[in-house]
N, C-alpha and C. Protein backbone atom coordinates (compact mmCIF):
# COMPACT_ATOMS: atom_id res chain seq x y z
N UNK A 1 16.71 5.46 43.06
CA UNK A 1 17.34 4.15 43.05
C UNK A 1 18.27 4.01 44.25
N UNK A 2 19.14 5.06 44.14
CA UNK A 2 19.83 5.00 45.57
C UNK A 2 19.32 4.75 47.04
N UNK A 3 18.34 5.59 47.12
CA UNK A 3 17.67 5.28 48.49
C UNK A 3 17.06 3.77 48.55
N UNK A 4 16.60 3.17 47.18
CA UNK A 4 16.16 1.92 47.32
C UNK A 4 17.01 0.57 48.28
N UNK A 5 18.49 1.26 47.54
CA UNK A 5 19.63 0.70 47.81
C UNK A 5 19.77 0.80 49.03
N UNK A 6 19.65 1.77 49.82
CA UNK A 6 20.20 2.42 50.99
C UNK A 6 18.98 1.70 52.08
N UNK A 7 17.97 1.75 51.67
CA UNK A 7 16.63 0.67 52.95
C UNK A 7 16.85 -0.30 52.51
N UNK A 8 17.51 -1.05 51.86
CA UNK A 8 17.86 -2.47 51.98
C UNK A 8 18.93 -2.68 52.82
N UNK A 9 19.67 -2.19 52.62
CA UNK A 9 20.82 -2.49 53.22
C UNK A 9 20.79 -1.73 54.82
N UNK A 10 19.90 -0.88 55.35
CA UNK A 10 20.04 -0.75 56.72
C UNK A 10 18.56 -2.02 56.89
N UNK A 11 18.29 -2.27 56.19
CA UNK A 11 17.09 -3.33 56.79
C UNK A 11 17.78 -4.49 57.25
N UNK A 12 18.93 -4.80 56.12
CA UNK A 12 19.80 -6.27 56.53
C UNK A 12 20.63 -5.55 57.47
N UNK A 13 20.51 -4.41 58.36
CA UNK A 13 21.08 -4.14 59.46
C UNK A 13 22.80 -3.85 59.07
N UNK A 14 23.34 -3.19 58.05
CA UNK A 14 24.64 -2.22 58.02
C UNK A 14 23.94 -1.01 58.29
N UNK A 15 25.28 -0.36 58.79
CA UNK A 15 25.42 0.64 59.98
C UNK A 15 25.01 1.89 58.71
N UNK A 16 24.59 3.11 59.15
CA UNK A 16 23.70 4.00 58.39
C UNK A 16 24.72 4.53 57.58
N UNK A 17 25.89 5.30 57.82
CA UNK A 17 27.06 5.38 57.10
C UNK A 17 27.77 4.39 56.08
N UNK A 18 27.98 3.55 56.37
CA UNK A 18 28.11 2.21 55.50
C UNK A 18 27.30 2.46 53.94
N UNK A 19 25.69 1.98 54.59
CA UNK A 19 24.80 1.91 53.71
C UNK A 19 24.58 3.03 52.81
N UNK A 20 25.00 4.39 53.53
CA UNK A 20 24.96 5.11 52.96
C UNK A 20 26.34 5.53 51.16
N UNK A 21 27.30 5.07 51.85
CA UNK A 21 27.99 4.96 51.38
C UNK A 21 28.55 3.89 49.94
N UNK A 22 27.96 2.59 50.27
CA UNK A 22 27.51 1.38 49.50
C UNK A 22 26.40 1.70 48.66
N UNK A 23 25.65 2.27 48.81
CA UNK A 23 24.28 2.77 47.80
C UNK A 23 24.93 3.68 46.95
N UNK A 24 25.48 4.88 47.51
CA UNK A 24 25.55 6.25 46.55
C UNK A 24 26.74 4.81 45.35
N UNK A 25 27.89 3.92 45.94
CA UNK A 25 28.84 3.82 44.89
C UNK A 25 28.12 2.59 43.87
N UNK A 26 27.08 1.78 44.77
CA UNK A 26 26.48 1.18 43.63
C UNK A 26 25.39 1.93 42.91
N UNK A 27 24.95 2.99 42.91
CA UNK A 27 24.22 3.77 42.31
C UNK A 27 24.76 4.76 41.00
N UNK A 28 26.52 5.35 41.75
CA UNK A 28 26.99 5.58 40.31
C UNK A 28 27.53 4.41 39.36
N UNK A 29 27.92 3.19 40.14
CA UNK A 29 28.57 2.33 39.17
C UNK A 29 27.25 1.85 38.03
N UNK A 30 26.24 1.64 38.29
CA UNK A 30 25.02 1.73 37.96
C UNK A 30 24.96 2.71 36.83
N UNK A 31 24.96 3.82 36.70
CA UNK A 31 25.02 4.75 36.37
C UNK A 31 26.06 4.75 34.78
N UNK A 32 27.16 4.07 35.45
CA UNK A 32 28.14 4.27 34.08
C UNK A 32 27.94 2.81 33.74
N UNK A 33 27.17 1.93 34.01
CA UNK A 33 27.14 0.99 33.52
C UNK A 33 25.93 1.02 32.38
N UNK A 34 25.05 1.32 32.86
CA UNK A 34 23.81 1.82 31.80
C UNK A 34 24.91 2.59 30.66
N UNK A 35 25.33 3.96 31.57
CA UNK A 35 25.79 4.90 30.27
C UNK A 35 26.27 4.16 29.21
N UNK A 36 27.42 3.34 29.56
CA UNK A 36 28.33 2.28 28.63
C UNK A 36 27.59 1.23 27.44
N UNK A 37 26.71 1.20 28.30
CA UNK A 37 25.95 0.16 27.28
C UNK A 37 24.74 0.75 26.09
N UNK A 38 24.52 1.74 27.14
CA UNK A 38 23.99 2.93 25.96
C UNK A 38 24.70 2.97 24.82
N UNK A 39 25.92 4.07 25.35
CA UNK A 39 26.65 4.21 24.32
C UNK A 39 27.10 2.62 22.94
N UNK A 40 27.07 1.99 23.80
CA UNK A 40 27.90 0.60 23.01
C UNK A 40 26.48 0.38 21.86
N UNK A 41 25.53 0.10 22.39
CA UNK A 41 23.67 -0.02 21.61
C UNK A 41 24.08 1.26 20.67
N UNK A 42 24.60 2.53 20.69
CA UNK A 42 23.95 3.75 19.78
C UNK A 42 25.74 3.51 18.68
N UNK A 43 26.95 2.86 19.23
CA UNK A 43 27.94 2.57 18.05
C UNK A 43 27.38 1.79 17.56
N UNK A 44 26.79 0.40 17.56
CA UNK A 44 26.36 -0.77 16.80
C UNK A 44 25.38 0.08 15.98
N UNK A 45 24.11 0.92 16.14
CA UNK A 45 23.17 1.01 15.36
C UNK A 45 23.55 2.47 14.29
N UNK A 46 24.41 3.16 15.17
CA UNK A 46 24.88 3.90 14.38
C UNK A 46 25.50 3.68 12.99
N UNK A 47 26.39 2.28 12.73
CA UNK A 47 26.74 1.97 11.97
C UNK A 47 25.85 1.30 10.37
N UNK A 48 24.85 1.47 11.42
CA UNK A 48 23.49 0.94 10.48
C UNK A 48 23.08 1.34 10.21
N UNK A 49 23.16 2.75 10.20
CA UNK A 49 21.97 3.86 10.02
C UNK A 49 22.46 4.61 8.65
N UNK A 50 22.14 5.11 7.79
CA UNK A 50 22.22 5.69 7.26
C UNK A 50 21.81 7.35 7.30
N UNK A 51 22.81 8.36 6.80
CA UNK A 51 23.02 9.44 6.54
C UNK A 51 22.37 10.00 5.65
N UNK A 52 21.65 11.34 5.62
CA UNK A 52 21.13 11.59 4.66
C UNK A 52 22.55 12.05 3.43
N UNK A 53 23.85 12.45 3.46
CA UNK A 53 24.63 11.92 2.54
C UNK A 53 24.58 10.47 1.68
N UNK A 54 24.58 9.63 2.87
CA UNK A 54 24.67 7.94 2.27
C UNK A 54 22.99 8.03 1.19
N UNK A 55 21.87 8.57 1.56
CA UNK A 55 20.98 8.19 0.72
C UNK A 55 21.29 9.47 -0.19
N UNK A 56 21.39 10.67 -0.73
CA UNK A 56 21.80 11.28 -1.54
C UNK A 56 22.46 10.49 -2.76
N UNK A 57 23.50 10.31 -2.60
CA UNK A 57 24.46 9.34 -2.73
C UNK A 57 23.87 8.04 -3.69
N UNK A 58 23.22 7.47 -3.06
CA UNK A 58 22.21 6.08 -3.42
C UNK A 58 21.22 7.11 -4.60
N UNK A 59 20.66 7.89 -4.24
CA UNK A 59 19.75 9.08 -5.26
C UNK A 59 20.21 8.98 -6.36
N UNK A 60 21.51 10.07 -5.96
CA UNK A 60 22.36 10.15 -7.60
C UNK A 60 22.64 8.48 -8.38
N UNK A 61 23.62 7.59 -7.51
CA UNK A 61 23.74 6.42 -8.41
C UNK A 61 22.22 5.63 -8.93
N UNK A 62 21.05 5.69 -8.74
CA UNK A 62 19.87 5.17 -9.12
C UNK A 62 20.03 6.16 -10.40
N UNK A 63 20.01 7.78 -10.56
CA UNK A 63 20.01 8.47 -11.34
C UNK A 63 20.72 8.47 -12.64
N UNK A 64 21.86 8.48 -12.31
CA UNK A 64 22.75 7.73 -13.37
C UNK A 64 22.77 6.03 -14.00
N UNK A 65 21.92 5.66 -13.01
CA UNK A 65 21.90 4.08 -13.87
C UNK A 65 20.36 4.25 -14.51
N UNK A 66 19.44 5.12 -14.08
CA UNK A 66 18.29 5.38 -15.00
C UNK A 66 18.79 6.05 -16.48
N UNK A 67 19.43 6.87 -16.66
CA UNK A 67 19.99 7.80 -17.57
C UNK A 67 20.64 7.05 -18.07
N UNK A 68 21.35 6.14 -18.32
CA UNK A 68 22.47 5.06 -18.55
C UNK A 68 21.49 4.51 -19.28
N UNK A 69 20.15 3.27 -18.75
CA UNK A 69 19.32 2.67 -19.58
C UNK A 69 18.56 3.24 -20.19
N UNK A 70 18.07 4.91 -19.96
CA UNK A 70 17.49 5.78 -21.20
C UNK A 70 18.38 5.52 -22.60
N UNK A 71 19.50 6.27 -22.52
CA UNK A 71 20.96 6.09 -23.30
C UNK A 71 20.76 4.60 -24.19
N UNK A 72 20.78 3.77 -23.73
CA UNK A 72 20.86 2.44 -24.13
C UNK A 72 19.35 2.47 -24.96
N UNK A 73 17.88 2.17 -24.31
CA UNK A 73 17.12 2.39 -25.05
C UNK A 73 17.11 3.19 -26.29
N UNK A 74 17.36 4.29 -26.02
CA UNK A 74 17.71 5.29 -27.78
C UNK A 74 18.18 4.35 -28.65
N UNK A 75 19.56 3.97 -28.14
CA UNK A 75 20.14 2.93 -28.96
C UNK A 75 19.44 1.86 -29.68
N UNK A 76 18.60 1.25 -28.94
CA UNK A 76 18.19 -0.11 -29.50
C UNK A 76 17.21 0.55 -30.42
N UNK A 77 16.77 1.65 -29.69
CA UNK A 77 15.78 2.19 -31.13
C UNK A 77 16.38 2.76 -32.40
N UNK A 78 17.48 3.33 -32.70
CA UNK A 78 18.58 3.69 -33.50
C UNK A 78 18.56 2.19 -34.49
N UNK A 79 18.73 1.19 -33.41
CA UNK A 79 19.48 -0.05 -34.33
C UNK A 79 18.50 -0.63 -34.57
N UNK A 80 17.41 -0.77 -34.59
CA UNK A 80 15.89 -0.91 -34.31
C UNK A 80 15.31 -0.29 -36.22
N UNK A 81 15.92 0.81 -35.77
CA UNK A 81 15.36 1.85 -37.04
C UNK A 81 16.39 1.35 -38.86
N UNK A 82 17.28 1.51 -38.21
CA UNK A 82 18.56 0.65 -39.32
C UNK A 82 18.48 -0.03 -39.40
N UNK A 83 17.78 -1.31 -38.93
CA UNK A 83 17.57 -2.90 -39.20
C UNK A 83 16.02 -2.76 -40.31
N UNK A 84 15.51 -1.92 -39.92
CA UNK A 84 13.95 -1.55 -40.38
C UNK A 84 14.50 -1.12 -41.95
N UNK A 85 15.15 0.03 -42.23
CA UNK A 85 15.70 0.73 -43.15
C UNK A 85 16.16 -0.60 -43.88
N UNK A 86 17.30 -1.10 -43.57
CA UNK A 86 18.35 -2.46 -44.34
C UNK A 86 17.00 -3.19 -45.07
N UNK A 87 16.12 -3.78 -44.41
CA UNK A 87 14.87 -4.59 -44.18
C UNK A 87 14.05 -4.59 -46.03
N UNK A 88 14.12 -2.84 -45.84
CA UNK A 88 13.62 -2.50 -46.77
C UNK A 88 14.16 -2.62 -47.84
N UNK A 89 15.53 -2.56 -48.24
CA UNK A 89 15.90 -1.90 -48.86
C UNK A 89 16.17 -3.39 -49.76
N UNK A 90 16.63 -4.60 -48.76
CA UNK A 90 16.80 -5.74 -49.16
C UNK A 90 15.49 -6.34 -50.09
N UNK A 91 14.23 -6.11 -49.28
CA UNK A 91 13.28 -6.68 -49.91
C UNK A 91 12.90 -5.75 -51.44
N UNK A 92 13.40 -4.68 -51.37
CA UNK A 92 13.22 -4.12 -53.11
C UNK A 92 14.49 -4.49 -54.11
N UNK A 93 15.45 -4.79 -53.32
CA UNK A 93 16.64 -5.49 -54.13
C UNK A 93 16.31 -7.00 -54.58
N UNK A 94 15.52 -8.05 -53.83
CA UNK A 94 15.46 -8.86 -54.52
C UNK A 94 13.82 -9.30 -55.16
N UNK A 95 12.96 -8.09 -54.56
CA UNK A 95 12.03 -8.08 -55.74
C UNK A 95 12.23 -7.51 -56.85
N UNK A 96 13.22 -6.74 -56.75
CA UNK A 96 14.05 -5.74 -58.26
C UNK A 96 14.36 -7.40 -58.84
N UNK A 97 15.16 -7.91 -58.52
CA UNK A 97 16.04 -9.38 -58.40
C UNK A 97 15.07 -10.38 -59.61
N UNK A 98 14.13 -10.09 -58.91
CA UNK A 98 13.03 -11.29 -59.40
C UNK A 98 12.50 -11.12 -60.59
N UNK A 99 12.07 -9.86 -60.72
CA UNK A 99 11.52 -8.98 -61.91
C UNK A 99 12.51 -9.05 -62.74
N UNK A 100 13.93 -8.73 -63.16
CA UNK A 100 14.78 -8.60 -63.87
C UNK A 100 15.29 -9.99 -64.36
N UNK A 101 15.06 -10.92 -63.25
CA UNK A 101 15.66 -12.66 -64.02
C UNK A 101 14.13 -13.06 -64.31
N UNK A 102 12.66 -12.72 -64.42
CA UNK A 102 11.70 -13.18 -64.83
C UNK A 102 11.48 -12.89 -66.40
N UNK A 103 12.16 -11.38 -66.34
CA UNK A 103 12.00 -10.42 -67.79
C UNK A 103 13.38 -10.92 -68.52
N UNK A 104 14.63 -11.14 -67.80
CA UNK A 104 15.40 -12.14 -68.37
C UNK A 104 15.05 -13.16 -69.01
N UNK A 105 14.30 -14.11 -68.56
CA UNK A 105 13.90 -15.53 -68.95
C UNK A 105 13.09 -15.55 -69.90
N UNK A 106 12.29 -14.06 -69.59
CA UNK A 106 11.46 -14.29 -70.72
C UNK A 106 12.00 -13.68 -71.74
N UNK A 107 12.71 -12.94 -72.05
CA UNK A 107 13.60 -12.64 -73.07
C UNK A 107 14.07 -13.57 -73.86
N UNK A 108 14.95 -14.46 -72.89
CA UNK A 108 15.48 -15.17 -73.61
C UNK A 108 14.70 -16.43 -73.76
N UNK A 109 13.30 -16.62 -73.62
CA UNK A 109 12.32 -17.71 -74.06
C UNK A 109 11.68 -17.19 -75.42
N UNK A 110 11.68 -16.07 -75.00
CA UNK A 110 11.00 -14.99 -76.56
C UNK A 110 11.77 -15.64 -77.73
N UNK A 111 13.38 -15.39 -77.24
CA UNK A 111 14.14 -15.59 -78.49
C UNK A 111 14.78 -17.06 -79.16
N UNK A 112 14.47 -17.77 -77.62
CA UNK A 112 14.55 -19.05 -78.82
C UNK A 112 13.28 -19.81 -79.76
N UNK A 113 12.33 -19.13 -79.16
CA UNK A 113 11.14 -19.46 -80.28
C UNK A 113 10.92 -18.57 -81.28
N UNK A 114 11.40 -17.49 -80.91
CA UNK A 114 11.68 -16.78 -82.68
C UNK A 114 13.09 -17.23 -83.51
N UNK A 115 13.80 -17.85 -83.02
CA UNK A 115 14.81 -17.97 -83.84
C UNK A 115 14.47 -19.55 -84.06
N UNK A 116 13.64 -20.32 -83.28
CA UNK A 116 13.39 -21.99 -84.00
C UNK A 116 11.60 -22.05 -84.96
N UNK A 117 10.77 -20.69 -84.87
CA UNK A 117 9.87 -20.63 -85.43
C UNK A 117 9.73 -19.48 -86.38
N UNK A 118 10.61 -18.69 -86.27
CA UNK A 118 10.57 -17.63 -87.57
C UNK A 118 11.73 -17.72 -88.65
N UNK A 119 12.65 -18.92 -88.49
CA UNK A 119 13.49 -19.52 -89.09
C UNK A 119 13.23 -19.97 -90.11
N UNK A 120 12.47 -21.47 -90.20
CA UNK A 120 11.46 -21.95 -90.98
C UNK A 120 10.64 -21.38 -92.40
């Protein structure tokens, strides 16, 4: 790059020292100007990048919020199972229910026709 610098500038006719001199300093300024902007491009993306800590990290919290909704599922099956159980237990209480005020009624239908027909 330098020498590029350096036949231009003795072509537009500065003196060989000069040119020489004008090339090498626009060649390092060149130089740290790239570097700079390098560097500036690798802080911006750096900040974007993720670490294999940062995804670890992301690992475990996915892990614990899977384990969390395992946890929870059990549950609904727990309350799932006790609603099932109650379910049951209700529907033999008021078929018990039904049977006992049917055998009631008829009891007491038995007995007012024996007491208005065996009266007599």
């Amino acid at each position: 790059m330098e020498l590029v610098i350096y036949d231009a500038f003795r072509k537009a006719g500065v003196e060989e020292a000069q040119a020489k001199i004008i090339a090498s300093e626009l060649n390092t300024n060149f130089k740290a100007t790239i570097a700079e902007v390098v560097d500036q491009h690798y802080a911006v993306h750096s900040q974007k990048l993720a670490t294999q800590g940062d995804v670890e990290k992301v690992r475990l919290e996915v892990e614990n919020v899977r384990l969390e909704v395992e946890s929870v599922r059990l549950e609904v099956e727990k309350v799932r199972a006790e609603v099932a159980r109650v379910e049951t237990n209700i529907v033999k209480w008021i078929f018990g229910s039904i049977v006992t005020a049917a055998g009631l009624a008829t009891g007491i239908a038995l007995a007012i026709v024996r007491l208005f027909f065996t009266a007599s």
